[in-house]
C-alpha atoms as a PDB file:
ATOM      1  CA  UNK A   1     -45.791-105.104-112.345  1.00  0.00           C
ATOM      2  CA  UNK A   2     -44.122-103.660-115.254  1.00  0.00           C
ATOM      3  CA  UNK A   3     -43.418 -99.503-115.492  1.00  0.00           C
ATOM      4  CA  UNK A   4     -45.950 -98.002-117.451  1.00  0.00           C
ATOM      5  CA  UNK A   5     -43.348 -95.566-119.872  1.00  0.00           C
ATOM      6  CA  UNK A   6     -45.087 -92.258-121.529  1.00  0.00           C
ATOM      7  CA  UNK A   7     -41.906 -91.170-123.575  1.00  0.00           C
ATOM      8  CA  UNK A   8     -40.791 -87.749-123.321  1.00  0.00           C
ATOM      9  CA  UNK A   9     -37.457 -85.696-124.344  1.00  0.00           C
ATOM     10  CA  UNK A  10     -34.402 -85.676-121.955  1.00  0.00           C
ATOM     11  CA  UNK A  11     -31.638 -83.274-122.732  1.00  0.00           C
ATOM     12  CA  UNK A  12     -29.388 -86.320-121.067  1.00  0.00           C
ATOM     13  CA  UNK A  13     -29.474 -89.467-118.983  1.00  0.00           C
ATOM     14  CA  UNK A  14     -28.675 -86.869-115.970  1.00  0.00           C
ATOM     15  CA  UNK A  15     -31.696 -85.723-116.951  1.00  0.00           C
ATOM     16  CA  UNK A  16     -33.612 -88.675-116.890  1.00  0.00           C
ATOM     17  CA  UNK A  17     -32.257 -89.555-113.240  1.00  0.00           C
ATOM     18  CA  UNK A  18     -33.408 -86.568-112.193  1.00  0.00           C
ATOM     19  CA  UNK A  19     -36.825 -87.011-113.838  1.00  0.00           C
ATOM     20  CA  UNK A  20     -37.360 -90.511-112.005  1.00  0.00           C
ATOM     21  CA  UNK A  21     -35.943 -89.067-108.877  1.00  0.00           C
ATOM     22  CA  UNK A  22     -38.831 -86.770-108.458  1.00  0.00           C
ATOM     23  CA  UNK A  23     -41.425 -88.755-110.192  1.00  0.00           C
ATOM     24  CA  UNK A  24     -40.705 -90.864-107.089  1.00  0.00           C
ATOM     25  CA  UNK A  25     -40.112 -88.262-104.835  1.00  0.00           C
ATOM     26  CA  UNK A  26     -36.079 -90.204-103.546  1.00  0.00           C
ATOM     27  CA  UNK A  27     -33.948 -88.183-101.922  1.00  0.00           C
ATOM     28  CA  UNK A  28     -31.291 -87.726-103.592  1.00  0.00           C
ATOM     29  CA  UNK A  29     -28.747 -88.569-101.289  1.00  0.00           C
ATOM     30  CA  UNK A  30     -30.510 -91.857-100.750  1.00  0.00           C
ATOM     31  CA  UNK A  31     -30.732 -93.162-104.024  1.00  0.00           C
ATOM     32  CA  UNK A  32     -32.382 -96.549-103.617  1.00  0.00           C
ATOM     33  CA  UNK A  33     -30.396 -97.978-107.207  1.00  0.00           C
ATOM     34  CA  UNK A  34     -32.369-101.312-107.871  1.00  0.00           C
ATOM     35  CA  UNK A  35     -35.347 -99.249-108.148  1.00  0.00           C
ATOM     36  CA  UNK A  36     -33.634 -96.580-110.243  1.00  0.00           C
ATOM     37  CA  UNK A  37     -31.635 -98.533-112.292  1.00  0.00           C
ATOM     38  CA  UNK A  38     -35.027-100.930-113.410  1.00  0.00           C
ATOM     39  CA  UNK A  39     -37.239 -98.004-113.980  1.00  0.00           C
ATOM     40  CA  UNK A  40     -33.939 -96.317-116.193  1.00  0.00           C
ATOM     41  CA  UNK A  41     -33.673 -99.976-118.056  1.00  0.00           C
ATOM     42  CA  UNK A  42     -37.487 -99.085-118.337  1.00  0.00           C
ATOM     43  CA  UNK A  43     -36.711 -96.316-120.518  1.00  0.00           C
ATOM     44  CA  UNK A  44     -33.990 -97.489-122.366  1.00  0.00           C
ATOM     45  CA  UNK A  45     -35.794-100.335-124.194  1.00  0.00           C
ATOM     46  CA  UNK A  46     -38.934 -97.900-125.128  1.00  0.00           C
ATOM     47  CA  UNK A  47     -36.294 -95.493-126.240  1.00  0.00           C
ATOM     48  CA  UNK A  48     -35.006 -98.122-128.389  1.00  0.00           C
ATOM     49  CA  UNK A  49     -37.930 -99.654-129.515  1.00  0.00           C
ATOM     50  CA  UNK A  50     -39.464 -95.956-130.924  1.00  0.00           C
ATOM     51  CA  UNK A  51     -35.683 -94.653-131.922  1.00  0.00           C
ATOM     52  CA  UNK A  52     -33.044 -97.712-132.734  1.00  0.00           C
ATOM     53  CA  UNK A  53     -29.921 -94.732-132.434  1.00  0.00           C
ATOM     54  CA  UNK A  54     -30.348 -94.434-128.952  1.00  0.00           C
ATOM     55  CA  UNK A  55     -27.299 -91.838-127.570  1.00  0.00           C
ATOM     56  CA  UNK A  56     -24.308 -93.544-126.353  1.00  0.00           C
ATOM     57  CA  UNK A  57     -24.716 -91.812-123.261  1.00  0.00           C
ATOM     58  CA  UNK A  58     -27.984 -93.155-122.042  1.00  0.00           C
ATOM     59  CA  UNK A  59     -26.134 -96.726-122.487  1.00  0.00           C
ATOM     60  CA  UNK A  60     -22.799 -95.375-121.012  1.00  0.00           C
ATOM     61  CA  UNK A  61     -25.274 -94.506-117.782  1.00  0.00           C
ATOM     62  CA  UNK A  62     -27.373 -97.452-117.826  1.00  0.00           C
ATOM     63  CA  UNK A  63     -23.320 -99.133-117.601  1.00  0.00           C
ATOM     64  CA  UNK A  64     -22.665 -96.869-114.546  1.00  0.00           C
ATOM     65  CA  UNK A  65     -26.107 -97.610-112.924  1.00  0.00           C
ATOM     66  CA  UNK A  66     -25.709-101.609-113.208  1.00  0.00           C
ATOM     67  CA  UNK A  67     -22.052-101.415-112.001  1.00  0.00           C
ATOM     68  CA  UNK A  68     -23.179 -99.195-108.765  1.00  0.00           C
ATOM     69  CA  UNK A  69     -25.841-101.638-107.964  1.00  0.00           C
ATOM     70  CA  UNK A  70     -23.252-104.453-108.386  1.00  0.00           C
ATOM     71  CA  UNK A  71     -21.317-102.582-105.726  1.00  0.00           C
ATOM     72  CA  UNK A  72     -23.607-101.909-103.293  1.00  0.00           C
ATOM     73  CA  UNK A  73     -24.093-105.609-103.212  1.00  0.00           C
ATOM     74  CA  UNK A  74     -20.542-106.369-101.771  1.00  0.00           C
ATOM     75  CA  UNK A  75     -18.978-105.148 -98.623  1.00  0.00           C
ATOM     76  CA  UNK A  76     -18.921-101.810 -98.636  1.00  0.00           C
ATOM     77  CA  UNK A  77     -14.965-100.325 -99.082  1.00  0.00           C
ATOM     78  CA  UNK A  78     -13.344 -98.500 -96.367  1.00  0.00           C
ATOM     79  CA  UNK A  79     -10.880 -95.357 -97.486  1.00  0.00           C
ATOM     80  CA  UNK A  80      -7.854 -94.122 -95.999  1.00  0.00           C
ATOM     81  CA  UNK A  81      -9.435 -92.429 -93.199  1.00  0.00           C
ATOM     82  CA  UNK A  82     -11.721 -95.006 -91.899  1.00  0.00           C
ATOM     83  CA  UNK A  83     -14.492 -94.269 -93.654  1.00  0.00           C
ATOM     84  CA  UNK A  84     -16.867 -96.421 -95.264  1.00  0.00           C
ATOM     85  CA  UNK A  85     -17.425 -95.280 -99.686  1.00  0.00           C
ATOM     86  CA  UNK A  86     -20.861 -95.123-100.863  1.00  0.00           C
ATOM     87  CA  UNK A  87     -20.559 -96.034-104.366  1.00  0.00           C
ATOM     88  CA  UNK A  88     -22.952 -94.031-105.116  1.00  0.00           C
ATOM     89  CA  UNK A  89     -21.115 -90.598-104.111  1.00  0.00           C
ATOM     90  CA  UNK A  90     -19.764 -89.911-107.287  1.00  0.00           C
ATOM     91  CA  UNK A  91     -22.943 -90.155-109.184  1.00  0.00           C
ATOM     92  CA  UNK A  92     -24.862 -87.905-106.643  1.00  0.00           C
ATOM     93  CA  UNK A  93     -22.496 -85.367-106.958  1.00  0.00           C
ATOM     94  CA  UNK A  94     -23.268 -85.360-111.001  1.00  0.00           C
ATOM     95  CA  UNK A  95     -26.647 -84.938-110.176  1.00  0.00           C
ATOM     96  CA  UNK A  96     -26.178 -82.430-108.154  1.00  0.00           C
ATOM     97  CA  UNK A  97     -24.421 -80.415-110.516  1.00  0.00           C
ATOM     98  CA  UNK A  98     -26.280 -80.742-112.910  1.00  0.00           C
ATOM     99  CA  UNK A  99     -29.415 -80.103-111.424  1.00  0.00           C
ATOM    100  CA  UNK A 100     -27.403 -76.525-110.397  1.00  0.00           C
ATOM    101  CA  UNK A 101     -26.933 -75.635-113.666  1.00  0.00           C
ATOM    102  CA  UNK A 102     -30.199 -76.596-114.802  1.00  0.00           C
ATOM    103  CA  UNK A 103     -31.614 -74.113-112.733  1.00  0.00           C
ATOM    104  CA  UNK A 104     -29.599 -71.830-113.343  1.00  0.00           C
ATOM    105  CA  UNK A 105     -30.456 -71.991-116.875  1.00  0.00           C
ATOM    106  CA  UNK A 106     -34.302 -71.890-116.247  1.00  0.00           C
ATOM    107  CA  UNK A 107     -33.674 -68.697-114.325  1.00  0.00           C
ATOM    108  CA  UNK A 108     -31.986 -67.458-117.521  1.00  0.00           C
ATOM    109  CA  UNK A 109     -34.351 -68.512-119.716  1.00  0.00           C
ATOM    110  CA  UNK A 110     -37.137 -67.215-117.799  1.00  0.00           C
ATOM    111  CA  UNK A 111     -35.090 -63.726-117.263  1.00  0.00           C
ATOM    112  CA  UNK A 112     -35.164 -63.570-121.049  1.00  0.00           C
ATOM    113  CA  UNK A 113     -39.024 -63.864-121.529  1.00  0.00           C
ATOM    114  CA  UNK A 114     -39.228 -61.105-119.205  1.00  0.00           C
ATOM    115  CA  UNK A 115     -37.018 -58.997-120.975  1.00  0.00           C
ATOM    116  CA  UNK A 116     -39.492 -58.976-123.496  1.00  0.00           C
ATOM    117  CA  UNK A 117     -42.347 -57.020-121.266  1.00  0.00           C
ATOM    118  CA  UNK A 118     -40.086 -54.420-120.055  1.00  0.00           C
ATOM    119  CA  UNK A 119     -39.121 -51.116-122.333  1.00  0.00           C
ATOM    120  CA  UNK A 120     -36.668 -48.404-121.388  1.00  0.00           C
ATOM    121  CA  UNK A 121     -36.030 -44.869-122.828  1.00  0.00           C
ATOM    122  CA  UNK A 122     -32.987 -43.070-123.232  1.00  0.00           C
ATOM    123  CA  UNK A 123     -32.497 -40.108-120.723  1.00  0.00           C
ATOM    124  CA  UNK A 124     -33.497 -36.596-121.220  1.00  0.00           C
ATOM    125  CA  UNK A 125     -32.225 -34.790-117.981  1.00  0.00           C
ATOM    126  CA  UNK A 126     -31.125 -30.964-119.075  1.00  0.00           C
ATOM    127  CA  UNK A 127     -27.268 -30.440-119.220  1.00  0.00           C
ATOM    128  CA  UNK A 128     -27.857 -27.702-116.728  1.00  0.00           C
ATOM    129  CA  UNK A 129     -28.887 -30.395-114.239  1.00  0.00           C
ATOM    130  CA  UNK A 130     -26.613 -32.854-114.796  1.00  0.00           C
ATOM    131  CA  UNK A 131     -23.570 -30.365-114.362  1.00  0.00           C
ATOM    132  CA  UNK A 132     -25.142 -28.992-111.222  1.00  0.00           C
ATOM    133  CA  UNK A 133     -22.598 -29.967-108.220  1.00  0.00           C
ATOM    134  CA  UNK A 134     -23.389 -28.625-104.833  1.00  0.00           C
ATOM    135  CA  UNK A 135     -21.881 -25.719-103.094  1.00  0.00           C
ATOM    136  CA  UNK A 136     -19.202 -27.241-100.760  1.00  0.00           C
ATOM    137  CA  UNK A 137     -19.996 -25.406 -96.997  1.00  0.00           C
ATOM    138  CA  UNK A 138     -16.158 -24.973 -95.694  1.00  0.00           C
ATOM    139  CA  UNK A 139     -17.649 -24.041 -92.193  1.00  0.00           C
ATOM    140  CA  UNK A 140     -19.669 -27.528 -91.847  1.00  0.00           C
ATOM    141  CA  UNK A 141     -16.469 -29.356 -93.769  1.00  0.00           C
ATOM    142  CA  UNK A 142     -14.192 -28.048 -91.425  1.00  0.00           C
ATOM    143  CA  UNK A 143     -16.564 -28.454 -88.067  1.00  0.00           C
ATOM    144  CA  UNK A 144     -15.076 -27.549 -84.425  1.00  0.00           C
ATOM    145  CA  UNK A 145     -11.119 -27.785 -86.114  1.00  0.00           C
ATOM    146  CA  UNK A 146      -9.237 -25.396 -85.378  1.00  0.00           C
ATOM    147  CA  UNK A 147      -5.294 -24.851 -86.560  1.00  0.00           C
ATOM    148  CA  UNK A 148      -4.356 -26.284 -83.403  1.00  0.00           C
ATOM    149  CA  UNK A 149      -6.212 -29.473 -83.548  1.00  0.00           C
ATOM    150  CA  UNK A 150      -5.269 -29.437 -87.319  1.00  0.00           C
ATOM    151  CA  UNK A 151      -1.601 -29.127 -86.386  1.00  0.00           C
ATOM    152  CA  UNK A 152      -1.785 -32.204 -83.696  1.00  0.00           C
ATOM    153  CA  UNK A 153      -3.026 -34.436 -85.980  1.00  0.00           C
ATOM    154  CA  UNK A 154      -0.193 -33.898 -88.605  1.00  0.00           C
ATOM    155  CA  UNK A 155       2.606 -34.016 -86.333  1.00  0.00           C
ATOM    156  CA  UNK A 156       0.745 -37.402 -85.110  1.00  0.00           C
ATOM    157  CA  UNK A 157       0.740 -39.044 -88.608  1.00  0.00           C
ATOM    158  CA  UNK A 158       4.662 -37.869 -88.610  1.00  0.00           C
ATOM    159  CA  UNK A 159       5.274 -39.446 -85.606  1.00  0.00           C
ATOM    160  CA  UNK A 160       3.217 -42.688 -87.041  1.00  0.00           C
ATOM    161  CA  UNK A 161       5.361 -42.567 -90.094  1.00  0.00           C
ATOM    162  CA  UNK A 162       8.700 -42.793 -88.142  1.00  0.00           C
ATOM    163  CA  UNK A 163       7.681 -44.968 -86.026  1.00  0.00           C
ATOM    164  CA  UNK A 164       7.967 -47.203 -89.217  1.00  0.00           C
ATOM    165  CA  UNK A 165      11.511 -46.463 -89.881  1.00  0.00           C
ATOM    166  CA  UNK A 166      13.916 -48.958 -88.624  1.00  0.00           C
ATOM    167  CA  UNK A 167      16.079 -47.226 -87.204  1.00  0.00           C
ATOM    168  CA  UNK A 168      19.313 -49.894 -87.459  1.00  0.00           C
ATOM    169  CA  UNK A 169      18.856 -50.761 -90.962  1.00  0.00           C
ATOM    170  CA  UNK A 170      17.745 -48.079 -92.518  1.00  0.00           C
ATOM    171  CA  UNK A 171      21.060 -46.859 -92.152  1.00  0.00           C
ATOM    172  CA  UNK A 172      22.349 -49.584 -94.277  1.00  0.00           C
ATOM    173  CA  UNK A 173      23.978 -48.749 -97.360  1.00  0.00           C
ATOM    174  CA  UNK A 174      22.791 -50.298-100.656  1.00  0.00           C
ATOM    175  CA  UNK A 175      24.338 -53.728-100.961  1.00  0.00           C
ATOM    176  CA  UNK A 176      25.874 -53.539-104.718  1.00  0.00           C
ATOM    177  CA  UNK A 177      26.429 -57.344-106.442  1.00  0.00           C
ATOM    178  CA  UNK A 178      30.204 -57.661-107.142  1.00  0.00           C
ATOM    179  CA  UNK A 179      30.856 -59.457-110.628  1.00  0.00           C
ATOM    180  CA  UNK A 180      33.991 -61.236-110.574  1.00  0.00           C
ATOM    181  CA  UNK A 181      34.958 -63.016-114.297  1.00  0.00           C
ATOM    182  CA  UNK A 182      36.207 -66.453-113.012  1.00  0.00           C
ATOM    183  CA  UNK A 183      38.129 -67.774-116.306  1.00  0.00           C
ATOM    184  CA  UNK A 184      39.892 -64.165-115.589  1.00  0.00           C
ATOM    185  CA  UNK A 185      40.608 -64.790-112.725  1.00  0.00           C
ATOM    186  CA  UNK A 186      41.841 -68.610-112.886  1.00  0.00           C
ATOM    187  CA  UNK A 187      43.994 -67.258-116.100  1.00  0.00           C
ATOM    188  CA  UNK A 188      45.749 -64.626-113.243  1.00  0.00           C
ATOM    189  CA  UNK A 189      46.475 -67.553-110.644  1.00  0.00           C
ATOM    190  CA  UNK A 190      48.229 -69.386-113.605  1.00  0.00           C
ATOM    191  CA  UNK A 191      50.082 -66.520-114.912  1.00  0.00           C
ATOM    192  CA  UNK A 192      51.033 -66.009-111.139  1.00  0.00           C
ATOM    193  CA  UNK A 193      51.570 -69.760-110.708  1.00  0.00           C
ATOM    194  CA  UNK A 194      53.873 -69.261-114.005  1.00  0.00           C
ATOM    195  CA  UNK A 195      56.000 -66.713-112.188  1.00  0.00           C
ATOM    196  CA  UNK A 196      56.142 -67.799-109.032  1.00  0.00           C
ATOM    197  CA  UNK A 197      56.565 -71.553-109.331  1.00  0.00           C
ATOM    198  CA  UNK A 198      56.154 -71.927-105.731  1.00  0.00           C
ATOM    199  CA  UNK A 199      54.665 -69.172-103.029  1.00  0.00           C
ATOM    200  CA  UNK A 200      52.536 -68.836 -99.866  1.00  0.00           C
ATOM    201  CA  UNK A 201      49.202 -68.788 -99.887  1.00  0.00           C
ATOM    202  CA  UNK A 202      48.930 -65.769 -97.964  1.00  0.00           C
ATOM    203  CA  UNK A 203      50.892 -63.901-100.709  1.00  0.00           C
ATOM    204  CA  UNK A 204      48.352 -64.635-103.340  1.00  0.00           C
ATOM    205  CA  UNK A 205      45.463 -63.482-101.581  1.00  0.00           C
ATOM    206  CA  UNK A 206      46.978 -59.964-100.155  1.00  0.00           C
ATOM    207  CA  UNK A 207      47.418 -59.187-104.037  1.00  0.00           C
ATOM    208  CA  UNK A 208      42.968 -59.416-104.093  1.00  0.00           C
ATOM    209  CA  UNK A 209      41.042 -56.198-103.591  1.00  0.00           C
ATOM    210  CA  UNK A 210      38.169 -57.872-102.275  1.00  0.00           C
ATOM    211  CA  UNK A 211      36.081 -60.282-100.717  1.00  0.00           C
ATOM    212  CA  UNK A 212      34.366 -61.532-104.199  1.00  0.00           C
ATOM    213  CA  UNK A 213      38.090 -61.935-105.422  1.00  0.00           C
ATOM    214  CA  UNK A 214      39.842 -63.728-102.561  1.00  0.00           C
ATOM    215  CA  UNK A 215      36.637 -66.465-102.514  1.00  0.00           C
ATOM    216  CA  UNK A 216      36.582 -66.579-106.630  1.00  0.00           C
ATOM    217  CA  UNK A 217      41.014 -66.950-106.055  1.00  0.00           C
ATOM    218  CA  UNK A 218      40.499 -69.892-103.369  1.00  0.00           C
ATOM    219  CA  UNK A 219      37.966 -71.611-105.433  1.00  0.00           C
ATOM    220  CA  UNK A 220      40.851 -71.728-108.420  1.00  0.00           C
ATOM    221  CA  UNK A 221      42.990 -73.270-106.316  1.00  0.00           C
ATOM    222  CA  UNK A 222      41.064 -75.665-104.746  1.00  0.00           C
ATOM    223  CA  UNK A 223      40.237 -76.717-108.669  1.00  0.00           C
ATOM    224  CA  UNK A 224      43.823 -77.028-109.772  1.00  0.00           C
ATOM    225  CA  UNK A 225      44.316 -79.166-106.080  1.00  0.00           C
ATOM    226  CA  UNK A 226      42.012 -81.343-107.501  1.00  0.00           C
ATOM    227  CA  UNK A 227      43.018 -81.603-110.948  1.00  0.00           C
ATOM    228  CA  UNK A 228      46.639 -82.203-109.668  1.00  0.00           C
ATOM    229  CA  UNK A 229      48.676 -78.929-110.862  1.00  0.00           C
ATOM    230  CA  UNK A 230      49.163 -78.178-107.126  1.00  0.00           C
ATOM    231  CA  UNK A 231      50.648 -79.520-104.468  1.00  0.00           C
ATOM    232  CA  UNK A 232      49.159 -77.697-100.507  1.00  0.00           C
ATOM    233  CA  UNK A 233      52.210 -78.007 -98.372  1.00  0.00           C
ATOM    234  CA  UNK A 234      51.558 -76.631 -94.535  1.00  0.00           C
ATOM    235  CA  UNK A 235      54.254 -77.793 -91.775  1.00  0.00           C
ATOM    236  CA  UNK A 236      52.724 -76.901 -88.562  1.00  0.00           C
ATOM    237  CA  UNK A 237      49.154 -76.111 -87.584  1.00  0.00           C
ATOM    238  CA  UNK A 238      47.860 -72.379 -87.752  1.00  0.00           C
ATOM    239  CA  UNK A 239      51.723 -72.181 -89.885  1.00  0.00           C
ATOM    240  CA  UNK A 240      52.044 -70.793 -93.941  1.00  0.00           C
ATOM    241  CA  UNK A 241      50.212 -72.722 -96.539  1.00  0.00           C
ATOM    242  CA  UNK A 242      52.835 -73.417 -99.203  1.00  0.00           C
ATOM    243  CA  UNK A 243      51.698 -73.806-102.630  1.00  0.00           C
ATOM    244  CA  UNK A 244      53.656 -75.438-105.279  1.00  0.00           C
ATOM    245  CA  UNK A 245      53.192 -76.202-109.207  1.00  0.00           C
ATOM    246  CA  UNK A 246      53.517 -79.437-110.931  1.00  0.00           C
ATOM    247  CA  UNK A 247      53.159 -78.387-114.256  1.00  0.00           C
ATOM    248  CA  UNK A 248      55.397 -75.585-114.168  1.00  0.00           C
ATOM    249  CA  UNK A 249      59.438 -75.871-113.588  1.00  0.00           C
END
């Protein structure tokens, strides 16, 4: 028996869906899609037949609807988890949405029409009232406190307060960053190098005046140790590190 079609507007083919949906009252999470998709065909061809530009998306849908109904004719897919896909997930979740936001925009639109029915007019309340404040009762404010009770409960929120402090590190000093210039510092070890020719290890770093400077000095050496201009030279374990130069004679 062929669908009897009484055209109307659709603001979409989401639209439409929804329209047959409740025309045949489907729950929407239980789209039956052979039924669906031959009532939407339905449509389509009137559509054409009264309007031959029929929107690409009513034909981009009518796609979709075919190629779900193709799908839920093979075994259903299982997903990472076990689970079994509906196919037609994706296109209930559209529907969904959009039927959201078509409510939403009813609300609106019905909100609006109101707004017509309803006046307002500006206020006229007297200065005199709206600069009136109250009298502020210290007696009620203040209640059964006394100086004493007063007193407790500000040496309690001191005690709360240091309670707080850490008592170890907020000792600590502020930790200042140490800049150390390293091509400075690699053009001293070579100067050194320069005068020295060959030394102990031990006598380059005492000449460093801190930390930042004896790490920044080691790292030099450990370059020019790998670029060849030194040779390391220790004789006994735990005994001096000799350094000598082989570019400098």
């Amino acid at each position: 028996m062929a669908l009897e079609v009484k055209l109307q507007a659709f603001e979409g083919p989401l639209d439409l869906l929804l329209h047959l949906i409740d025309k045949n009252k489907i729950d929407i999470y239980d789209i039956p899609i052979a039924v669906i998709t031959e009532q939407y065909m339905e449509y389509i061809r009137a559509m054409q037949k009264d309007d031959m530009e029929v929107t690409s998306e009513f034909l981009v849908m009518a796609a979709t609807l075919v190629d779900i109904k193709c799908k839920m004719l093979l075994p259903k897919e299982v997903n990472e988890e076990g689970e079994e896909e509906d196919p037609r997930a994706e296109l209930v979740e559209k529907l969904l949405e959009y039927k959201m936001y078509k409510f939403m925009a009813d609300e609106l639109r019905e909100r609006q029409m109101d707004a017509d029915t309803h006046l307002y007019r500006k206020k006229n309340i007297p200065d005199e009232v709206m600069t009136y404040e109250e009298p502020l009762d210290y007696e009620q404010l203040i209640g059964d406190a006394n100086l004493a009770k007063l007193n407790s409960i500000f040496q309690a929120l001191l005690k709360r307060q240091e309670d707080k402090v850490d008592p170890i590190r907020s000792k600590f000093g502020k930790i200042e960053k140490e800049a150390v210039d390293i091509d400075q510092k690699t053009e001293y070890v070579k100067n050194f190098i320069r005068e020295h020719n060959r030394f102990s290890f031990r006598a380059l770093l005492e000449k460093q005046y801190s930390k930042v400077e004896i790490i920044v000095t080691f790292m030099v050496i450990l370059e020019a140790m790998k670029t060849g201009e030194l040779t390391i030279e220790q004789e006994e374990n735990f005994g001096e590190i000799m350094i000598s130069s082989n570019v400098y004679g």
